[in-house]
C-alpha atoms as a PDB file:
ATOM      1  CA  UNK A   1    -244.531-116.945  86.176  1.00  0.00           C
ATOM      2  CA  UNK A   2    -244.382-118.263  89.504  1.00  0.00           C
ATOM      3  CA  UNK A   3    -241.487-120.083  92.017  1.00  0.00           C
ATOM      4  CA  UNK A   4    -241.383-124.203  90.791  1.00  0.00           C
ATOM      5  CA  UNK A   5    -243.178-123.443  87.245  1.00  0.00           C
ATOM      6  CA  UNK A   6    -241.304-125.629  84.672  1.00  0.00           C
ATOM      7  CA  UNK A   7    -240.383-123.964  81.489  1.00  0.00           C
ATOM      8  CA  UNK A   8    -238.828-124.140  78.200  1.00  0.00           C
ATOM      9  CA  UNK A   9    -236.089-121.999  76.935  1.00  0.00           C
ATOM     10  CA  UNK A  10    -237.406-120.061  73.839  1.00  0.00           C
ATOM     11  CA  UNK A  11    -234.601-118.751  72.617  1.00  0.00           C
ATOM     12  CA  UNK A  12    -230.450-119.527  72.442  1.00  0.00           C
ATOM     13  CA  UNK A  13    -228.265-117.048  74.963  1.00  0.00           C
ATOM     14  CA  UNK A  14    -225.818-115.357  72.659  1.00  0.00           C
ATOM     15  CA  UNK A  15    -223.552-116.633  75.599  1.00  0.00           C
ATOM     16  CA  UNK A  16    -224.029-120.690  75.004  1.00  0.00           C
ATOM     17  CA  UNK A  17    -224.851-121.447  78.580  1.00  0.00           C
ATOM     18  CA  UNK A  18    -228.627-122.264  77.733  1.00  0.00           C
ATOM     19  CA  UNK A  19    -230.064-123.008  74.340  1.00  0.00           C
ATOM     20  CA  UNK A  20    -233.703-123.090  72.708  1.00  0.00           C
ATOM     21  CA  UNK A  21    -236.010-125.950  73.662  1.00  0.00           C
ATOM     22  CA  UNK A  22    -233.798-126.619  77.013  1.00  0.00           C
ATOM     23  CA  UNK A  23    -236.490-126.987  80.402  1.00  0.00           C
ATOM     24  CA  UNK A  24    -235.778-125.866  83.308  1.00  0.00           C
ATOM     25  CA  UNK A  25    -237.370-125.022  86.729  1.00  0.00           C
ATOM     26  CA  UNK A  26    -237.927-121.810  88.679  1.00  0.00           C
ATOM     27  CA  UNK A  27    -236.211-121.383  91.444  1.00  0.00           C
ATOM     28  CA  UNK A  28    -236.347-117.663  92.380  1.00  0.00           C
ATOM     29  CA  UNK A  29    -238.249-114.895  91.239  1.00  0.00           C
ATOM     30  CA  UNK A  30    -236.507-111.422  90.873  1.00  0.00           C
ATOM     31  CA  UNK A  31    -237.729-107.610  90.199  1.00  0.00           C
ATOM     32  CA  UNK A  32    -237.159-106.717  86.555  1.00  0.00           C
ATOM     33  CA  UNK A  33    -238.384-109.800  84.508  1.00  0.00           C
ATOM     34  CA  UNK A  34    -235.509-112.108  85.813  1.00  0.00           C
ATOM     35  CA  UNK A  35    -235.394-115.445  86.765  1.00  0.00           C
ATOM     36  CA  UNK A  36    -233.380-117.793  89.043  1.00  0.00           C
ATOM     37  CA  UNK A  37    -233.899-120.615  86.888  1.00  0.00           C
ATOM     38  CA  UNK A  38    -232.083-124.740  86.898  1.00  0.00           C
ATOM     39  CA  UNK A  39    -231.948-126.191  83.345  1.00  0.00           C
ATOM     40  CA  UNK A  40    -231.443-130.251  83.678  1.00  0.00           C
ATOM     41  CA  UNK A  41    -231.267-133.124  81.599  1.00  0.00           C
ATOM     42  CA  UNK A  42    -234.044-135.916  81.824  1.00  0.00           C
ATOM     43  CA  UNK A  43    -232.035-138.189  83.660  1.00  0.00           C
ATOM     44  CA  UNK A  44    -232.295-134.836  86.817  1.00  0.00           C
ATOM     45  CA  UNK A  45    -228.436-133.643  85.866  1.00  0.00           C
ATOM     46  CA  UNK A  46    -228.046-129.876  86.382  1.00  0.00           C
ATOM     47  CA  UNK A  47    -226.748-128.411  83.220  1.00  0.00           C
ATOM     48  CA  UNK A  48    -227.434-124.775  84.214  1.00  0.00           C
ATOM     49  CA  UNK A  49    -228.404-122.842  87.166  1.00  0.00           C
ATOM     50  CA  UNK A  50    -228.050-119.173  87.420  1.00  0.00           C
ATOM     51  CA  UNK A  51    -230.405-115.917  86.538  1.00  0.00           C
ATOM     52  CA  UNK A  52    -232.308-115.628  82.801  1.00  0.00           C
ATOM     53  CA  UNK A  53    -234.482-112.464  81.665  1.00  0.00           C
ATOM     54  CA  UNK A  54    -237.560-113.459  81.318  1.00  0.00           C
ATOM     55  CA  UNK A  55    -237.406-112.430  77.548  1.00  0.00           C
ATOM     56  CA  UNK A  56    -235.860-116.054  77.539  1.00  0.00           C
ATOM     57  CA  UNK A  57    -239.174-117.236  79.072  1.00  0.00           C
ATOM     58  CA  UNK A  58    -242.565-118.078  77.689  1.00  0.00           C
ATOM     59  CA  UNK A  59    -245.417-117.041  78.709  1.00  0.00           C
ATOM     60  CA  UNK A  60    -247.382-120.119  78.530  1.00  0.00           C
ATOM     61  CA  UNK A  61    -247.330-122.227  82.313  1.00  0.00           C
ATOM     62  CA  UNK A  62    -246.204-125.969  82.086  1.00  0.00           C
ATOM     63  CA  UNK A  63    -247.087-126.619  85.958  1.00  0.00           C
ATOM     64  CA  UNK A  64    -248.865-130.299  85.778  1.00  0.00           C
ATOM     65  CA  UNK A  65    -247.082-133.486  85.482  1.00  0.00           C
ATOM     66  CA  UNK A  66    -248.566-134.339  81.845  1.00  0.00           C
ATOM     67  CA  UNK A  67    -247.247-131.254  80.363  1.00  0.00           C
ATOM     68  CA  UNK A  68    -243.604-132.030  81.456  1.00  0.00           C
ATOM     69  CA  UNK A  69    -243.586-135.461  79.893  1.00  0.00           C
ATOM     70  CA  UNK A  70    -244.730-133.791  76.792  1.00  0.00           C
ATOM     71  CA  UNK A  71    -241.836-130.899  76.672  1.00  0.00           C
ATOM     72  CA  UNK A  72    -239.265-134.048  77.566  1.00  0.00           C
ATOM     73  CA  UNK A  73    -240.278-136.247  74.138  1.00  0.00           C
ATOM     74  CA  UNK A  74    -240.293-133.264  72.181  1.00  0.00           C
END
């Protein structure tokens, strides 16, 4: 994964601050499979921002616009 990819959250944190099926945006890429990563709403409001493991990552790239509409009706 790559700086501005948009993914979803594929698992809860066992710490509530980011849950399954949440998207969010790459901000940062780190050494060791982690991730500076901002989780918002639809309507653009920040809900998280900080670093995730990329075991909390897929794999799969959602990096065109058609993609992201479909991860926001889900």
């Amino acid at each position: 994964m790559k700086q501005y990819d948009v993914v979803r959250i594929i698992k809860d944190d066992p710490n509530n601050e980011f849950t399954k099926g949440q998207v969010g945006t790459i901000l940062e890429v780190y050494e060791d499979n982690n991730y500076e990563v901002e989780i918002s709403d639809k309507d653009g409001i920040t809900l998280f921002l900080g670093t995730i493991s990329g075991d909390y990552l897929p794999q799969k790239r959602w990096n065109n616009i058609e993609n992201i509409r479909t991860i926001f009706t889900k």
